[in-house]
Protein backbone atom coordinates (compact mmCIF):
# COMPACT_ATOMS: atom_id res chain seq x y z
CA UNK A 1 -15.86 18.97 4.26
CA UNK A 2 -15.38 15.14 2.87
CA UNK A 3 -12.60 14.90 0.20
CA UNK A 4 -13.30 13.52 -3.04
CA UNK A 5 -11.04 9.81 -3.48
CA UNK A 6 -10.80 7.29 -6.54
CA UNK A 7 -9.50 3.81 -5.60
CA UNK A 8 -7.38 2.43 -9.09
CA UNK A 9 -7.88 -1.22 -9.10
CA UNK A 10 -11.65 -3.03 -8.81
CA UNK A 11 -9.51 -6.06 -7.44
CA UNK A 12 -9.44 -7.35 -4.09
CA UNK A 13 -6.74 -5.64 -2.89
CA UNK A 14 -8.59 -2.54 -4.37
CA UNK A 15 -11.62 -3.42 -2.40
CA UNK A 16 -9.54 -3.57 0.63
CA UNK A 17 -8.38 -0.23 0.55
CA UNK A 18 -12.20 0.65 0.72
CA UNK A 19 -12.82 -1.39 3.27
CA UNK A 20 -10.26 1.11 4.79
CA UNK A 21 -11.97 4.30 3.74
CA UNK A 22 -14.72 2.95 5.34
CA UNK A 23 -13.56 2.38 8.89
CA UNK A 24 -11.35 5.46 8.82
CA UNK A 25 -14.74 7.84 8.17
CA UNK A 26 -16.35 5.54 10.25
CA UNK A 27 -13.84 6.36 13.17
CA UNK A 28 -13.69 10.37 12.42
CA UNK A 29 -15.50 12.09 15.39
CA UNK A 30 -17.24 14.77 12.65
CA UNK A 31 -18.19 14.75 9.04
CA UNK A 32 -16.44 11.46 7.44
CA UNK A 33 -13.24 12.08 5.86
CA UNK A 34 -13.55 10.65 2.70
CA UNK A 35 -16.09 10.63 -0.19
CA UNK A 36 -15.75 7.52 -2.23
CA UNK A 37 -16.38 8.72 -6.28
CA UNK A 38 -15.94 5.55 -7.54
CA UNK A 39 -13.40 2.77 -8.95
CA UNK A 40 -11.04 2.88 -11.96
CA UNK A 41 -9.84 0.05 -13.61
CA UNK A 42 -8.11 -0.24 -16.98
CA UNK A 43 -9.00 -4.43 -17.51
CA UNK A 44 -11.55 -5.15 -14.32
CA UNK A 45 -12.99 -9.09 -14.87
CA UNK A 46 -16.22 -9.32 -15.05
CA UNK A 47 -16.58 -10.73 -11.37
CA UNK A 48 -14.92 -7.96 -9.85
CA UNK A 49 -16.94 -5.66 -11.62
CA UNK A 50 -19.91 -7.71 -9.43
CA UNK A 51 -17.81 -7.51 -6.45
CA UNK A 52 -17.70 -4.05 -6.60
CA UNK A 53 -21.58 -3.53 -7.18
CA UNK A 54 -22.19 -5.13 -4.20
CA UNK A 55 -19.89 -2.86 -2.43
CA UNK A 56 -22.83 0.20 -4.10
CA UNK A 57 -19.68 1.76 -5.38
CA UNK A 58 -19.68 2.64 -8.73
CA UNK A 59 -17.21 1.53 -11.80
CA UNK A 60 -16.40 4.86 -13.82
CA UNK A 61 -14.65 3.07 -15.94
CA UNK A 62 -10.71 3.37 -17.32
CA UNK A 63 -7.96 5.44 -15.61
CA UNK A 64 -8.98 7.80 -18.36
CA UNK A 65 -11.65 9.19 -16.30
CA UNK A 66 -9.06 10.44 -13.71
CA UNK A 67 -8.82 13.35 -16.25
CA UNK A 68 -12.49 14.28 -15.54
CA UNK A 69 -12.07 14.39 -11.97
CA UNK A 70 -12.53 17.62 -10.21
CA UNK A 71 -9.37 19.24 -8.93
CA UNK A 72 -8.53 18.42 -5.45
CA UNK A 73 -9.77 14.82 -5.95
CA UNK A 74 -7.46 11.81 -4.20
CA UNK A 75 -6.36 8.84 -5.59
CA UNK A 76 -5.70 5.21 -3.54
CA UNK A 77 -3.81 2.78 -6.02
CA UNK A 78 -5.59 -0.30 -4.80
CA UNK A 79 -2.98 -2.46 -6.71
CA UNK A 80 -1.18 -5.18 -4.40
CA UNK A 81 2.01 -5.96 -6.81
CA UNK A 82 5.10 -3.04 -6.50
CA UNK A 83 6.05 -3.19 -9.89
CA UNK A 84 2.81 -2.87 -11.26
CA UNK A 85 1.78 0.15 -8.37
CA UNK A 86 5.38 1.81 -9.94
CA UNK A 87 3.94 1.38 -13.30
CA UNK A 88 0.57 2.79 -12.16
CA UNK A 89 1.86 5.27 -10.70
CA UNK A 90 3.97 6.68 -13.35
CA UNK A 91 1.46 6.56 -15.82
CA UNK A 92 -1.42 8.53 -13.42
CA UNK A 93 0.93 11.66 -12.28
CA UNK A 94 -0.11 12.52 -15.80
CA UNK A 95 -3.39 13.63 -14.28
CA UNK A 96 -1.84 15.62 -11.07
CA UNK A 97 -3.87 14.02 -8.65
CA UNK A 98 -2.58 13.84 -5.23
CA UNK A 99 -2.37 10.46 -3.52
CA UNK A 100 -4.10 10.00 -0.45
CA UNK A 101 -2.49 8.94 3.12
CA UNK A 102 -4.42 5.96 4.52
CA UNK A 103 -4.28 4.59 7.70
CA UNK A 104 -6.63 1.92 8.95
CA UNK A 105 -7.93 3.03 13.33
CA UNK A 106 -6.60 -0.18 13.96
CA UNK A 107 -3.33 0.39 12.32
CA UNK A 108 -0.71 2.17 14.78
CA UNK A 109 2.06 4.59 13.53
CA UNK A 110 5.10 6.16 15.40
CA UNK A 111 4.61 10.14 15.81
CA UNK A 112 8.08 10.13 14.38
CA UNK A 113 7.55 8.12 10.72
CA UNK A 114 8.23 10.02 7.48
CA UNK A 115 6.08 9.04 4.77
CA UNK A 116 5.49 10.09 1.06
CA UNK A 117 2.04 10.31 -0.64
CA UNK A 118 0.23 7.15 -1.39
CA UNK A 119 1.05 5.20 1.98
CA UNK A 120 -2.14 2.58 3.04
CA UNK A 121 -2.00 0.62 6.39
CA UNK A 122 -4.03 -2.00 6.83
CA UNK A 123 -5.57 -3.37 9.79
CA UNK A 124 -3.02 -4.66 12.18
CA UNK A 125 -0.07 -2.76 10.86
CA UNK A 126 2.35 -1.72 13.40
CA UNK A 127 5.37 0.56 13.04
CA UNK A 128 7.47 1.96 15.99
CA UNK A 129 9.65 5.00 15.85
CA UNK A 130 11.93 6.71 13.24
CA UNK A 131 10.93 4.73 10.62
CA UNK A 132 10.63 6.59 6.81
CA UNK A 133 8.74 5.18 4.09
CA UNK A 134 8.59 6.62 0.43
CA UNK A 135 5.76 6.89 -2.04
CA UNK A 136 2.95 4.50 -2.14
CA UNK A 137 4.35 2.13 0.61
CA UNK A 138 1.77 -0.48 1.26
CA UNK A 139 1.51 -2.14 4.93
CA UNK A 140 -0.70 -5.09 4.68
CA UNK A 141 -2.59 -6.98 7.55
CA UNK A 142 -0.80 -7.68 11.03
CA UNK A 143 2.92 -6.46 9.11
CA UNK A 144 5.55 -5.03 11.48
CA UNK A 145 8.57 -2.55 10.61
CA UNK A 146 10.63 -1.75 13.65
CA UNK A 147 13.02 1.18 14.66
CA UNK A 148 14.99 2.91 12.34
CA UNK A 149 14.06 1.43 8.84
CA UNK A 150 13.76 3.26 5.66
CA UNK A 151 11.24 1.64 3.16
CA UNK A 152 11.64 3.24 -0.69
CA UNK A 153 8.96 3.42 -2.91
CA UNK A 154 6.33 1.24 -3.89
CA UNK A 155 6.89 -1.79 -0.93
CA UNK A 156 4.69 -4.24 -0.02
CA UNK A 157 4.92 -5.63 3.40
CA UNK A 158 2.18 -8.70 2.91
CA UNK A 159 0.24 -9.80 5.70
CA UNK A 160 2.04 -11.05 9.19
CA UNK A 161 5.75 -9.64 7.17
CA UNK A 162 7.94 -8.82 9.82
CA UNK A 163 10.71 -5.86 9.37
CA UNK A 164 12.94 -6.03 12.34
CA UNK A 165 14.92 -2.70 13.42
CA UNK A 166 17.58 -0.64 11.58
CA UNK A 167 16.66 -2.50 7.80
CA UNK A 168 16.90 -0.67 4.52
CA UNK A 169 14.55 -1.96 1.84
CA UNK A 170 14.62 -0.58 -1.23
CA UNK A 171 12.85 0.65 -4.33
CA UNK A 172 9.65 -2.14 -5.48
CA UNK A 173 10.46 -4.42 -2.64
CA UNK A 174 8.27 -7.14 -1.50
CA UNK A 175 8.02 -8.59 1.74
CA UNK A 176 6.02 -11.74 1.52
CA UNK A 177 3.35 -13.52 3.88
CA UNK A 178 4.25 -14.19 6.80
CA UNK A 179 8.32 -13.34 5.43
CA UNK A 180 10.81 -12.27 8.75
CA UNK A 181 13.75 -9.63 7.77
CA UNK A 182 16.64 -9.71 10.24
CA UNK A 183 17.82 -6.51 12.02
CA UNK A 184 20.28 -4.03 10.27
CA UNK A 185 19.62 -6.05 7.36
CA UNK A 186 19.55 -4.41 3.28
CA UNK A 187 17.01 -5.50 0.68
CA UNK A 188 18.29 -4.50 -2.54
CA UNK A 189 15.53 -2.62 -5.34
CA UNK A 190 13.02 -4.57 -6.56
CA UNK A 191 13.56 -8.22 -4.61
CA UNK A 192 11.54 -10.40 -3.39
CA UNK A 193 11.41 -12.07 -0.05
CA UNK A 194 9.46 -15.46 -0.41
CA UNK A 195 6.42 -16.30 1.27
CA UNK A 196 7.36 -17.77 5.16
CA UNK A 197 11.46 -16.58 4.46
CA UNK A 198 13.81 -15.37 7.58
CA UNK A 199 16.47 -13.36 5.74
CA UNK A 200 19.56 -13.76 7.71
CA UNK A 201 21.92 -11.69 5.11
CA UNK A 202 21.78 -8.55 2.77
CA UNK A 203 19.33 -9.41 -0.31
CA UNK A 204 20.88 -8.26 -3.81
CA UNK A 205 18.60 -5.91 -5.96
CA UNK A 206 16.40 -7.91 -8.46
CA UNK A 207 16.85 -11.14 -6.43
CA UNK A 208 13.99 -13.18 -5.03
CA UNK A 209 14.87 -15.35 -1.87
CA UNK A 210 12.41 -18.43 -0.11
CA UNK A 211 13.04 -20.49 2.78
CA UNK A 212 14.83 -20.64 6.26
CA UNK A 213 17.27 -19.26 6.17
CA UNK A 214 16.57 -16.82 2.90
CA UNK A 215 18.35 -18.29 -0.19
């Protein structure tokens, strides 16, 4: 039997994460695995609410619908920012909805990770072995995290990010585009690693670093 799922965020990183519903039911050798019930979005822009139409998924409107949700319904927090995915987060365990695990058949995970509810891999993620991730950990496209990191909650790896082995990132962390973190290397909470940055030193919670090296 399909399981019930509500993506939070009509924007397009939002739309991504049903792009990745999508090719993991269309990848499941039985019944699909997920049955999408619809968007929620608090403030969606008029174009997104188009966007999503032409996706024939429907808008049910606020996060205040979560509460009319059957029970055993899943949530994806389509929302591409950490702070704001913390904020979201906080706000929705009002409802007690479970978040969903979501790995994309092109994504690859080690047998060995450790992950907390709410983790999405996108196409092209790739993570080796012994690696443990908290709550709604977000790997976007073609990101790498190597041996023996620990990733808190709410990171974003963006797209072609590169975590080498034996790295601690913490709490609300974000990896930028294209961003390269040393090996054995600490991020502190809630910094932010520049678009195209090689960190070459520990990063100091709060702090946001750019360039070559990481400043």
């Amino acid at each position: 039997m399909s399981l019930g799922i509500v993506i939070v965020g009509c924007g397009g990183h939002g739309r991504e994460v049903l792009g990745i519903v999508r090719a993991v039911n269309a990848a499941a050798p039985g019944a699909p695995v997920w049955r999408v019930r619809g968007f929620v979005d608090d403030r969606p822009s008029e174009a997104n609410l188009k966007r999503v139409q032409r996706l024939e998924v429907p808008y049910l409107g606020s996060t205040a619908r979560l509460a009319e949700q059957p029970a055993g319904t899943y949530l994806a927090l389509g929302v591409g920012d950490p702070a704001a995915r913390r904020a979201v987060d906080r706000r929705l365990s009002a409802y007690g909805l479970p978040a969903a695990v979501l790995v994309h058949p092109d994504a690859t995970i080690g047998s060995d990770a450790v992950y907390g509810e709410g983790l999405i891999a996108f196409p092209g993620a790739r993570v080796t072995t012994n690696v443990t991730f908290g709550r709604h950990v977000h790997l976007n496209q073609n990101s790498v995290v190597a041996h023996d990191c620990e990733l808190g909650d709410h990171v974003s790896v963006n797209p072609l990010g590169a975590v080498s082995g034996d790295c601690r990132l913490g709490d609300g962390v974000l990896i930028g585009a294209g961003a390269v973190v040393l090996q054995k290397l600490r991020v502190g909470a809630d910094a932010i690693v520049g678009a195209g940055a090689c960190v070459v030193r520990d990063v100091p919670a709060g702090a946001v670093v750019k360039g070559v090296p990481a400043r």
